[in-house]
C-alpha atoms as a PDB file:
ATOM      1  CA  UNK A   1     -15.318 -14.390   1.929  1.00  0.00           C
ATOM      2  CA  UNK A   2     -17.751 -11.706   0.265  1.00  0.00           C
ATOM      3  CA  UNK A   3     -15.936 -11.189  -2.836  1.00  0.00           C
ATOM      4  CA  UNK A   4     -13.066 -12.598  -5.082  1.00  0.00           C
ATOM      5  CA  UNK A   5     -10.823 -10.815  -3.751  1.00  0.00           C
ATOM      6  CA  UNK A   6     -10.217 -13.470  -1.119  1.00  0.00           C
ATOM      7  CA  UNK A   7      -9.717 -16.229  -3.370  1.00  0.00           C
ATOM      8  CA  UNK A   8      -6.513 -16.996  -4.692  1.00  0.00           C
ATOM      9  CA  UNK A   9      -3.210 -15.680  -3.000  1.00  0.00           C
ATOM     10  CA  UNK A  10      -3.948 -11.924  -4.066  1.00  0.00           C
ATOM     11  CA  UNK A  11      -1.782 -10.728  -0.599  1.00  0.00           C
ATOM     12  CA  UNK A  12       0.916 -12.394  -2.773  1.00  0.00           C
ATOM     13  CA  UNK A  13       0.114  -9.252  -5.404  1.00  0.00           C
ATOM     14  CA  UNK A  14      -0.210  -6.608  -2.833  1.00  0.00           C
ATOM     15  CA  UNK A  15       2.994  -7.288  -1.303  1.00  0.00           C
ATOM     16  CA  UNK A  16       4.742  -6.241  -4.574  1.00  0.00           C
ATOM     17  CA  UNK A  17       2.223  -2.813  -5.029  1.00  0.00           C
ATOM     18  CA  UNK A  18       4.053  -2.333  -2.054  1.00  0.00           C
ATOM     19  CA  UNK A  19       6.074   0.160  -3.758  1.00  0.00           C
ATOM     20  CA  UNK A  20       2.981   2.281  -5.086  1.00  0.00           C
ATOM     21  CA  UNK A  21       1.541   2.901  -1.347  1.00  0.00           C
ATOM     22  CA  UNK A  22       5.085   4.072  -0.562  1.00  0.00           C
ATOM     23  CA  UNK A  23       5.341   6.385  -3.443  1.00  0.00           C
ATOM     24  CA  UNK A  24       2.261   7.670  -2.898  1.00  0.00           C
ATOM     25  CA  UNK A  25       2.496   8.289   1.409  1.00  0.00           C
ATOM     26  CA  UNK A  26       5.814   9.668   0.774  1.00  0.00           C
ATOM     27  CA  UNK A  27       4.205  12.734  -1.622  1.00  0.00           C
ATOM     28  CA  UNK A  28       1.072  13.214   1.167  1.00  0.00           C
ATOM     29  CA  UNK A  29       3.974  13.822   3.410  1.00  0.00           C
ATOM     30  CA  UNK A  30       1.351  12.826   6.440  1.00  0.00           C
ATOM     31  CA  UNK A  31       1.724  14.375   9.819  1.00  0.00           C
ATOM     32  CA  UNK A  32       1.477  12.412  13.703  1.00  0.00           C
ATOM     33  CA  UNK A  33      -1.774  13.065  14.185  1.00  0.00           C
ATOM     34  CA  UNK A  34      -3.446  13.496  11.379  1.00  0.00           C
ATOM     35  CA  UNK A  35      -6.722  11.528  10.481  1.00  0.00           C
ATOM     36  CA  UNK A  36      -6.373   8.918   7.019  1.00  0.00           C
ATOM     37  CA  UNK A  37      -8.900   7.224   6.000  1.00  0.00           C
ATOM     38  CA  UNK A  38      -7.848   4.403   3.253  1.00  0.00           C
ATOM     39  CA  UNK A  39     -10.637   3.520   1.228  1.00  0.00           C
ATOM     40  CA  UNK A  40     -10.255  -0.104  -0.380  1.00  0.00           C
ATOM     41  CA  UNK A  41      -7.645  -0.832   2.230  1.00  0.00           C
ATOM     42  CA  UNK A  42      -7.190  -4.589   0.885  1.00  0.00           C
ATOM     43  CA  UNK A  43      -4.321  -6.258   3.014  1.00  0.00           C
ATOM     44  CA  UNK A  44      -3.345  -2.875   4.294  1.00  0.00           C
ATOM     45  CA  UNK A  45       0.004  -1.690   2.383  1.00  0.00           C
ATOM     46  CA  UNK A  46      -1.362   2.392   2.386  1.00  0.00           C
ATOM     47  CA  UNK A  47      -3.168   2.203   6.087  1.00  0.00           C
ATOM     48  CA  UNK A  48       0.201   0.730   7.902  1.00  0.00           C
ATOM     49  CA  UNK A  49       2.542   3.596   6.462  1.00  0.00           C
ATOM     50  CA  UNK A  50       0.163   6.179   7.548  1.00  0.00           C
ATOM     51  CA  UNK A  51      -0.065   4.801  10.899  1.00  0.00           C
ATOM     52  CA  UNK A  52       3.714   4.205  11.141  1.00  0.00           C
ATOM     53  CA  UNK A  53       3.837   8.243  10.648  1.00  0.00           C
ATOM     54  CA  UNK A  54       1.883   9.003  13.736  1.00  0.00           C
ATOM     55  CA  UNK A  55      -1.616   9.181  12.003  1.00  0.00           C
ATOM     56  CA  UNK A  56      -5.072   8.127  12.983  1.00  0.00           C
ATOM     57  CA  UNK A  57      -5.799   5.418  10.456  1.00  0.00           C
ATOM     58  CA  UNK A  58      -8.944   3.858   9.436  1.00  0.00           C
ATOM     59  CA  UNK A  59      -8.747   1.201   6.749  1.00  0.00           C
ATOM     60  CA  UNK A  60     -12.357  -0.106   4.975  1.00  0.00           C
ATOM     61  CA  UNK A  61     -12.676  -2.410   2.471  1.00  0.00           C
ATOM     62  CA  UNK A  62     -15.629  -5.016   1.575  1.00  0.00           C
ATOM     63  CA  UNK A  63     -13.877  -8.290   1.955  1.00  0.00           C
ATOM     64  CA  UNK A  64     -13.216  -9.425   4.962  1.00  0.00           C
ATOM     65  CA  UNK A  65     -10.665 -11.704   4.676  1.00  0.00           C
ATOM     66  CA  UNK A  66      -7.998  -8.772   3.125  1.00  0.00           C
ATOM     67  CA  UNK A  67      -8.853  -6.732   6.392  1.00  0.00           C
ATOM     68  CA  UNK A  68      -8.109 -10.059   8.695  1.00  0.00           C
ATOM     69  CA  UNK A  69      -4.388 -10.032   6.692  1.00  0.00           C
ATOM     70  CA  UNK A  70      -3.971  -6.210   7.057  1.00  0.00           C
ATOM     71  CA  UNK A  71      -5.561  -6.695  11.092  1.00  0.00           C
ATOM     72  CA  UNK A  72      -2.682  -9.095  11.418  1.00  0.00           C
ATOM     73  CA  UNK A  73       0.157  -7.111   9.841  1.00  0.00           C
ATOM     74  CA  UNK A  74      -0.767  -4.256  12.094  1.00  0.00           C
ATOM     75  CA  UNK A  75      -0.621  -5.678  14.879  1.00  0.00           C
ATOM     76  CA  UNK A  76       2.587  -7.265  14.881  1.00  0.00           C
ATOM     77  CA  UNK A  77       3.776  -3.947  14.117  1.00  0.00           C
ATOM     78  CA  UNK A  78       2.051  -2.507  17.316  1.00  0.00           C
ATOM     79  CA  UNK A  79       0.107  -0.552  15.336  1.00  0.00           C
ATOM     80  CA  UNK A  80      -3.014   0.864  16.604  1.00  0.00           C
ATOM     81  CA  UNK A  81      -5.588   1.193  13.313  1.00  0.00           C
ATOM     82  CA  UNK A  82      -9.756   0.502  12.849  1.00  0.00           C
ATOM     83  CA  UNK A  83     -10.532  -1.689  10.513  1.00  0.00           C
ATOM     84  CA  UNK A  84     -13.949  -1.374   9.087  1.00  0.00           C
ATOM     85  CA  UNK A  85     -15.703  -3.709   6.558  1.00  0.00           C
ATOM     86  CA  UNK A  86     -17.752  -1.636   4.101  1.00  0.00           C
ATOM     87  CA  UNK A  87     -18.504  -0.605   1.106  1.00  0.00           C
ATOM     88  CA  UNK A  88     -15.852   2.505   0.442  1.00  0.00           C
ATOM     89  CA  UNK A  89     -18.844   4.630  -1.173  1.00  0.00           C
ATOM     90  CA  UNK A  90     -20.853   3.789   2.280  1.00  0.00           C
ATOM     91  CA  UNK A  91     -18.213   4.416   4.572  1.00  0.00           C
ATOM     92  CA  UNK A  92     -19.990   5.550   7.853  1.00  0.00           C
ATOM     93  CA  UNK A  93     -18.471   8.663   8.564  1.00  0.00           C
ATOM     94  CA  UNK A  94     -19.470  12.101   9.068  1.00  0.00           C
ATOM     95  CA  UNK A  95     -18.475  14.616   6.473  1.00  0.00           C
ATOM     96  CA  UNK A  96     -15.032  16.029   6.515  1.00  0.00           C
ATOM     97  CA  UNK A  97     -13.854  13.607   9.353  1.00  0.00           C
ATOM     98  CA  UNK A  98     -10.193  13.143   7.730  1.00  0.00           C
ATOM     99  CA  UNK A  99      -7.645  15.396   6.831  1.00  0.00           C
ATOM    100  CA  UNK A 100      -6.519  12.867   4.060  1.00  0.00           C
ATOM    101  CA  UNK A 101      -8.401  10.279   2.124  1.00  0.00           C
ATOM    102  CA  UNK A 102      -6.282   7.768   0.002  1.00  0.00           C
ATOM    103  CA  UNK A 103      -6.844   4.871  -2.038  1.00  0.00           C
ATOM    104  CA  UNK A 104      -3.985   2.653  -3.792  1.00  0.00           C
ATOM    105  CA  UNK A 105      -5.741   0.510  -6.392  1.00  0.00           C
ATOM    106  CA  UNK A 106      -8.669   0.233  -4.886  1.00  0.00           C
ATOM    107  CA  UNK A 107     -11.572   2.695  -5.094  1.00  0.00           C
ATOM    108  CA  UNK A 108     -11.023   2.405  -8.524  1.00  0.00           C
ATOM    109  CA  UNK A 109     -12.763  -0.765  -8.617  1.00  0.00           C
ATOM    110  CA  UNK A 110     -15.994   1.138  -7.565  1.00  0.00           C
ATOM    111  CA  UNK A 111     -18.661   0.977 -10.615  1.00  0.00           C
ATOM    112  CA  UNK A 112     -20.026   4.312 -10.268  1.00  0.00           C
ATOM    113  CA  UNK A 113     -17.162   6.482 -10.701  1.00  0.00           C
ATOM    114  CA  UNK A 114     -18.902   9.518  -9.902  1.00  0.00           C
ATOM    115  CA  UNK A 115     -20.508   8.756  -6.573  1.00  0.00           C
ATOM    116  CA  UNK A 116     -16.847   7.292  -5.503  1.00  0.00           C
ATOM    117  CA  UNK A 117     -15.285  10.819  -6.399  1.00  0.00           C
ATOM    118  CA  UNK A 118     -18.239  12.180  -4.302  1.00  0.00           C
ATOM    119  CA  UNK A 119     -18.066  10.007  -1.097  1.00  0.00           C
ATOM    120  CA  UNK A 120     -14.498  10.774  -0.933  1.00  0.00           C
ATOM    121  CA  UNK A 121     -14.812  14.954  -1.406  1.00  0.00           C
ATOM    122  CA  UNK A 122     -17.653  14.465   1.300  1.00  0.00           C
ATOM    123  CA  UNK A 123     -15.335  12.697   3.850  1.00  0.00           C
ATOM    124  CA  UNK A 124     -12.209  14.799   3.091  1.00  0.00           C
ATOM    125  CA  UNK A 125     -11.885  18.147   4.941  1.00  0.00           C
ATOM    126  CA  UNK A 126     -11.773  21.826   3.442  1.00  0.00           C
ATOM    127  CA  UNK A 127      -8.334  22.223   2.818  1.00  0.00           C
ATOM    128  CA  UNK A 128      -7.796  18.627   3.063  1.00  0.00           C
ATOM    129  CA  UNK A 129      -5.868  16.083   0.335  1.00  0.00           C
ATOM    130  CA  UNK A 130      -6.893  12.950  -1.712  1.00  0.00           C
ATOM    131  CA  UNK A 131      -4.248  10.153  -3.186  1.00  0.00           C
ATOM    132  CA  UNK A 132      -4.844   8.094  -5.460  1.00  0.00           C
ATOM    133  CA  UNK A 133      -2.989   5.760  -7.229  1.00  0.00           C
ATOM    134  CA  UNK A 134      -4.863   3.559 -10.587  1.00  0.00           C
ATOM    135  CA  UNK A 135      -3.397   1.820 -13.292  1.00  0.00           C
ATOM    136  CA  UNK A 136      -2.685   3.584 -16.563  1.00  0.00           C
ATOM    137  CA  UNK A 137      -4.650   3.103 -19.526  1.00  0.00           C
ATOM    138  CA  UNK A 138      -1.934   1.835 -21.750  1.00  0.00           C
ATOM    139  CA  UNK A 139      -0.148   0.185 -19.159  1.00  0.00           C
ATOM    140  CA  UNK A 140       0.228  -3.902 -18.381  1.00  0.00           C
ATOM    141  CA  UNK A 141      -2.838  -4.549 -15.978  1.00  0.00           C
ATOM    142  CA  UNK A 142      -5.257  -2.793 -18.626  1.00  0.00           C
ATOM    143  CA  UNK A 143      -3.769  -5.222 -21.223  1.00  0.00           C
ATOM    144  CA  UNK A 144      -4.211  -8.064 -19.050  1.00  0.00           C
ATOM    145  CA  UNK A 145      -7.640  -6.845 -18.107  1.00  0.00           C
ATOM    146  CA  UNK A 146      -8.396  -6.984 -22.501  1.00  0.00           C
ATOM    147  CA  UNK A 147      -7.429 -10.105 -22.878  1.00  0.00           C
ATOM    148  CA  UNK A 148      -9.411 -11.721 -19.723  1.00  0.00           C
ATOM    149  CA  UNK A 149     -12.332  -9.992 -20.871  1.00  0.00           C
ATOM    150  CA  UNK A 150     -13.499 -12.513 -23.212  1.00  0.00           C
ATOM    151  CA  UNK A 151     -13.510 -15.403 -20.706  1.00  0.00           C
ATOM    152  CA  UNK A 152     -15.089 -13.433 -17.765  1.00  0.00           C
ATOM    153  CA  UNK A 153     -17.958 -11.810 -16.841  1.00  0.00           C
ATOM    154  CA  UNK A 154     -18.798  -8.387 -18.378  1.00  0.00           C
ATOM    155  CA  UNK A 155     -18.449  -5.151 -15.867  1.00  0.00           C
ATOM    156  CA  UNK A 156     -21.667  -4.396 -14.545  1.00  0.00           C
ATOM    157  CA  UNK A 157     -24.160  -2.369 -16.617  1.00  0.00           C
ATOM    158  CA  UNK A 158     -23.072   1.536 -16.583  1.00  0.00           C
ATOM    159  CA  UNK A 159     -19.959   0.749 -15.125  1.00  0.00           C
ATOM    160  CA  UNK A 160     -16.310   2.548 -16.719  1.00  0.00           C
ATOM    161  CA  UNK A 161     -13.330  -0.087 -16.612  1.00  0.00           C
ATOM    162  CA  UNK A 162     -10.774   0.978 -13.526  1.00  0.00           C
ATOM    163  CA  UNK A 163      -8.081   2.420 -15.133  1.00  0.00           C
ATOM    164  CA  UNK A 164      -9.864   5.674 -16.366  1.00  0.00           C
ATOM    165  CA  UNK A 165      -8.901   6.297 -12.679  1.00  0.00           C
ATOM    166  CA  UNK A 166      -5.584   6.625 -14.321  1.00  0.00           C
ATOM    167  CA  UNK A 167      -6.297   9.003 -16.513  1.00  0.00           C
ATOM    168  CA  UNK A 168      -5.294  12.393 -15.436  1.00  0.00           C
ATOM    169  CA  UNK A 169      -8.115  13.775 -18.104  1.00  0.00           C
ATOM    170  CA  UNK A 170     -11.004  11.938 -16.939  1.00  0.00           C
ATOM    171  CA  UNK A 171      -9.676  12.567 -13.167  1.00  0.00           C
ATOM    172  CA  UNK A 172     -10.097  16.277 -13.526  1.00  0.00           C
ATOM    173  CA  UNK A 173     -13.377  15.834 -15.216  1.00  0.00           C
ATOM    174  CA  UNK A 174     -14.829  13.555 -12.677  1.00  0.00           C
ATOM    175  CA  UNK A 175     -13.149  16.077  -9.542  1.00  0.00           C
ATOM    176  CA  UNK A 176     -13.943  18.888 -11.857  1.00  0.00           C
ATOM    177  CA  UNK A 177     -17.941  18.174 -11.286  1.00  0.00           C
ATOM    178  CA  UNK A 178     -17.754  18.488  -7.363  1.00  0.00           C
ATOM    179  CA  UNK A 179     -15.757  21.534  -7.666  1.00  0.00           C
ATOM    180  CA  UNK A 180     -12.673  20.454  -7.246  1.00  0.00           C
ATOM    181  CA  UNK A 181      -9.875  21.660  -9.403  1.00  0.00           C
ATOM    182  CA  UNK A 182      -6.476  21.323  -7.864  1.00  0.00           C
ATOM    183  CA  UNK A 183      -4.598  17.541  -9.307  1.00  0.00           C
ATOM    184  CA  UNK A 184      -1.403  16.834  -9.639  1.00  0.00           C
ATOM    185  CA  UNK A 185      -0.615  13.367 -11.337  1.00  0.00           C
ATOM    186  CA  UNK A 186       2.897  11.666 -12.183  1.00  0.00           C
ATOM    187  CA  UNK A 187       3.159   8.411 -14.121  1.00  0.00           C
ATOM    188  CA  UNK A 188       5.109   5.308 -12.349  1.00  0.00           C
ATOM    189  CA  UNK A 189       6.486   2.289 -12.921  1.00  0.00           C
ATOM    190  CA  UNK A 190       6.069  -1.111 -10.568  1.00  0.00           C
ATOM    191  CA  UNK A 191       8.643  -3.566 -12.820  1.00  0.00           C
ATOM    192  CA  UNK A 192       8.014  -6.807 -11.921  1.00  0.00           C
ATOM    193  CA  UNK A 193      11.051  -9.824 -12.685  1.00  0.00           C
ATOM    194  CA  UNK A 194      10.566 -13.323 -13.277  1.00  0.00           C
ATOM    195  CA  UNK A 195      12.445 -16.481 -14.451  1.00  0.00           C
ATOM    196  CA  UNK A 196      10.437 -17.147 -17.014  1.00  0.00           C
ATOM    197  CA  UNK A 197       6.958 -16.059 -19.198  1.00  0.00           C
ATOM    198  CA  UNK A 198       5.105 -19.037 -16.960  1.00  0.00           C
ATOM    199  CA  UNK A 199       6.521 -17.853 -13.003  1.00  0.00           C
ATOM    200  CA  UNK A 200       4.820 -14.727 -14.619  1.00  0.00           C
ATOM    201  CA  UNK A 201       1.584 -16.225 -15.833  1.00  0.00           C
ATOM    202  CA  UNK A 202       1.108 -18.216 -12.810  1.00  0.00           C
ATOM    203  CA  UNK A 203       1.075 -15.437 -10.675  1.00  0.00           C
ATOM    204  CA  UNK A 204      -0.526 -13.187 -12.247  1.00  0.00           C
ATOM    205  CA  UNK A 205      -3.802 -16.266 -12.210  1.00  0.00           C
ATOM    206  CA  UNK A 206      -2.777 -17.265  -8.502  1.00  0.00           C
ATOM    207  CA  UNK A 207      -3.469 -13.790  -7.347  1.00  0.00           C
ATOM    208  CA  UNK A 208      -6.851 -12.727  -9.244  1.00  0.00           C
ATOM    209  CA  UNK A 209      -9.275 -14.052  -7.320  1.00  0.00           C
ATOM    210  CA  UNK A 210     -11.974 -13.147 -10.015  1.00  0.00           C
ATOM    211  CA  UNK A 211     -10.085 -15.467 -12.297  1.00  0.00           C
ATOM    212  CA  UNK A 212      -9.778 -18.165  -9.916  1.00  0.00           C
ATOM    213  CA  UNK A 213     -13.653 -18.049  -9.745  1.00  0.00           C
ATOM    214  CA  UNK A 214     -14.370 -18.670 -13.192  1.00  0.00           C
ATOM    215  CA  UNK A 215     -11.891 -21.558 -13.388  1.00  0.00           C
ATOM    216  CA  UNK A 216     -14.729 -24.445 -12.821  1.00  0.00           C
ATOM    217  CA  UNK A 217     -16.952 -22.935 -15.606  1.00  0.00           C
ATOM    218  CA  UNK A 218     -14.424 -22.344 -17.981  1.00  0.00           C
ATOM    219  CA  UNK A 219     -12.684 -25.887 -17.192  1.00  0.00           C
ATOM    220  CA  UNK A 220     -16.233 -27.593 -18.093  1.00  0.00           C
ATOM    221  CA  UNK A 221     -16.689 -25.120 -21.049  1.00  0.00           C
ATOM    222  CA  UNK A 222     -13.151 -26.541 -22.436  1.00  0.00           C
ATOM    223  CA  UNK A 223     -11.791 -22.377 -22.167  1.00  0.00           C
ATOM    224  CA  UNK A 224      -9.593 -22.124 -18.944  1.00  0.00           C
ATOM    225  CA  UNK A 225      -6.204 -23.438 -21.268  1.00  0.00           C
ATOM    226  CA  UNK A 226      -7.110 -20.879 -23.768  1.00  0.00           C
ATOM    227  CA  UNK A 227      -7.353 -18.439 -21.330  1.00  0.00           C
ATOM    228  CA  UNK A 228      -3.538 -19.561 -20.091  1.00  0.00           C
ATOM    229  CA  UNK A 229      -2.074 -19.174 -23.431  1.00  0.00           C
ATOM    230  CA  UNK A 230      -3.803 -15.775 -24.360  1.00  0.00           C
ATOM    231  CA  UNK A 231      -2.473 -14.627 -21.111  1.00  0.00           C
ATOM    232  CA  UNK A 232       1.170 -16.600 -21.688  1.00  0.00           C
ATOM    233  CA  UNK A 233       1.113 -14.446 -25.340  1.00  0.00           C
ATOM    234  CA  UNK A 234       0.600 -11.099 -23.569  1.00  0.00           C
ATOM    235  CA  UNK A 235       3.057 -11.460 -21.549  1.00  0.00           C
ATOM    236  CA  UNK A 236       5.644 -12.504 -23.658  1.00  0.00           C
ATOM    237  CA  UNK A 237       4.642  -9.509 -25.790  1.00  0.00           C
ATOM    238  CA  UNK A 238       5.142  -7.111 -22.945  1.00  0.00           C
ATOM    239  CA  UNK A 239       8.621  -8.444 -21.700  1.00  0.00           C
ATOM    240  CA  UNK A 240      10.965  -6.317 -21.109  1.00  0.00           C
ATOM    241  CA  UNK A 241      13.902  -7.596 -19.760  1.00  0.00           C
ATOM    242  CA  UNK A 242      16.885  -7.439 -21.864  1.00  0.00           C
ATOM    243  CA  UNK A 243      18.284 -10.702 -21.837  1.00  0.00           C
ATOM    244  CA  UNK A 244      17.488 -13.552 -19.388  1.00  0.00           C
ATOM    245  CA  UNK A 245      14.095 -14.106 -17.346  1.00  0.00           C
ATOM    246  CA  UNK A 246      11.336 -11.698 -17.922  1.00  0.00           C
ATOM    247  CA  UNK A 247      10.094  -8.404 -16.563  1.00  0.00           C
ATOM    248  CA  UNK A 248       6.788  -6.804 -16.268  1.00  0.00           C
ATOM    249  CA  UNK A 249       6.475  -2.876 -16.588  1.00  0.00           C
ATOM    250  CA  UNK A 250       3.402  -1.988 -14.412  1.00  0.00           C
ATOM    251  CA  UNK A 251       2.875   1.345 -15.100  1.00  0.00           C
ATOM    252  CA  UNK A 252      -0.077   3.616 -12.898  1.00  0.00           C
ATOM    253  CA  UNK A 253      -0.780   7.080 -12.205  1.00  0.00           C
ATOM    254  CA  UNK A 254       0.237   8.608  -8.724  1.00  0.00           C
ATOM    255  CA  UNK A 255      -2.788  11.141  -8.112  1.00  0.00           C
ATOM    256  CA  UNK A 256      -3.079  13.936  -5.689  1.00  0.00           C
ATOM    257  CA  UNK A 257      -6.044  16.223  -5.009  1.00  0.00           C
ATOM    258  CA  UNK A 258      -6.228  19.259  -3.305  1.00  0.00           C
ATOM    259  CA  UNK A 259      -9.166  19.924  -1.503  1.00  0.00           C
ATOM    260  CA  UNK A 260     -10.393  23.701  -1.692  1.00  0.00           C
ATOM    261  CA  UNK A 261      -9.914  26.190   1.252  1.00  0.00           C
END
């Protein structure tokens, strides 16, 4: 592994963003032989739809242990897609090599915002799209990320938190500055249902691999069963099933960009 992201059972979590990547393919409306580049591929949810439409897919993402999960589930799909270990703002491409560049809850992870935005307007072609899809600001996984904040590291220095990717404001700013001025952005919902607040809590640590990291230190420091019950409160604060077991509202923003003529 190069990252967290391989710790912990995050395919587990990617499995039900499942949805998202659908959501999100099905308003790109890709064509058989177009070329998609997903950027932050993870375990592969975006990179297999596109390819099971008849695109050319290339899926890159950092940790290698999400692409040997998303090599897999390609393959027993008899899929034919390149899988490429790098970091999304380095991706080794010449400019405009893709007719569409996506990224489901993943380049959003990217500290520098602004060179992110610009890597993927430099690989997308004139006339091209980009998809996005982030979480929204006031949604669940920001809430989450809140209340973890106080037991993990801090982001690094200069660094905005991931979910101003879902904010259609900032988006248009951050396009805005490479010239790019055509977005259109609907808010979703993923619910997630549960038997109880702890199925819920339990997953949500089993599949955050930077949480599982920090587990030794904050064990010795006496703080990892603080961090369960702050994260037990939340999400029996944000339940919102109507009578038994509990569900999660994870709400995003479903992004595209239109790439100028």
């Amino acid at each position: 592994m190069k990252t967290t992201w391989g710790l912990g059972d995050y395919p587990a979590m990617a499995e039900l963003l499942l949805p998202a990547a659908k959501v999100l393919l099905d308003a790109l409306d890709i064509k058989p032989g177009e070329r998609v580049l997903d950027l932050g591929c993870g375990t592969g949810n975006a990179a297999i739809l596109a390819a099971q439409k008849g695109a050319r897919v290339v899926g890159v993402d950092l940790e290698p242990a999400l692409l040997e999960i998303a090599a897999g589930r390609a393959a027993e799909k008899d899929l034919v897609i390149e899988w490429i270990e790098v970091d999304a703002r380095a991706a080794p491409f010449p400019p405009a090599s893709f007719d569409v560049v996506l990224s489901v809850f993943g380049v959003m992870y990217v500290p520098d915002q602004r060179q992110a935005v610009r890597s993927m307007a430099r690989l997308c072609r004139r006339g091209g799209i980009i998809g996005l899809t982030a979480w929204a600001p006031n949604g669940f996984m920001p809430a989450m990320g809140r209340v973890l904040a106080s037991f993990l590291p801090p982001l690094p220095p200069g660094s905005y938190p991931p979910e101003r990717w879902g904010d259609e404001a900032w988006l248009s700013g951050l396009f805005g500055a490479e010239g790019i001025h055509s977005l259109r952005s609907a808010r979703r919902t993923i619910p997630l249902h549960f038997e109880d607040a702890q199925e819920a809590r339990d997953l949500l640590v089993s599949t955050a691999g930077h949480v599982i990291a920090e587990r030794p230190r904050l064990l010795e420091e006496g703080k990892w069963n603080d961090l369960l019950a702050d994260l037990s409160a939340l999400v029996r604060q944000s339940n919102r099933a109507h009578g038994l077991g509990v569900t999660l509202n994870l709400d995003y923003l479903a992004t595209l960009v239109q790439m100028p003529d």
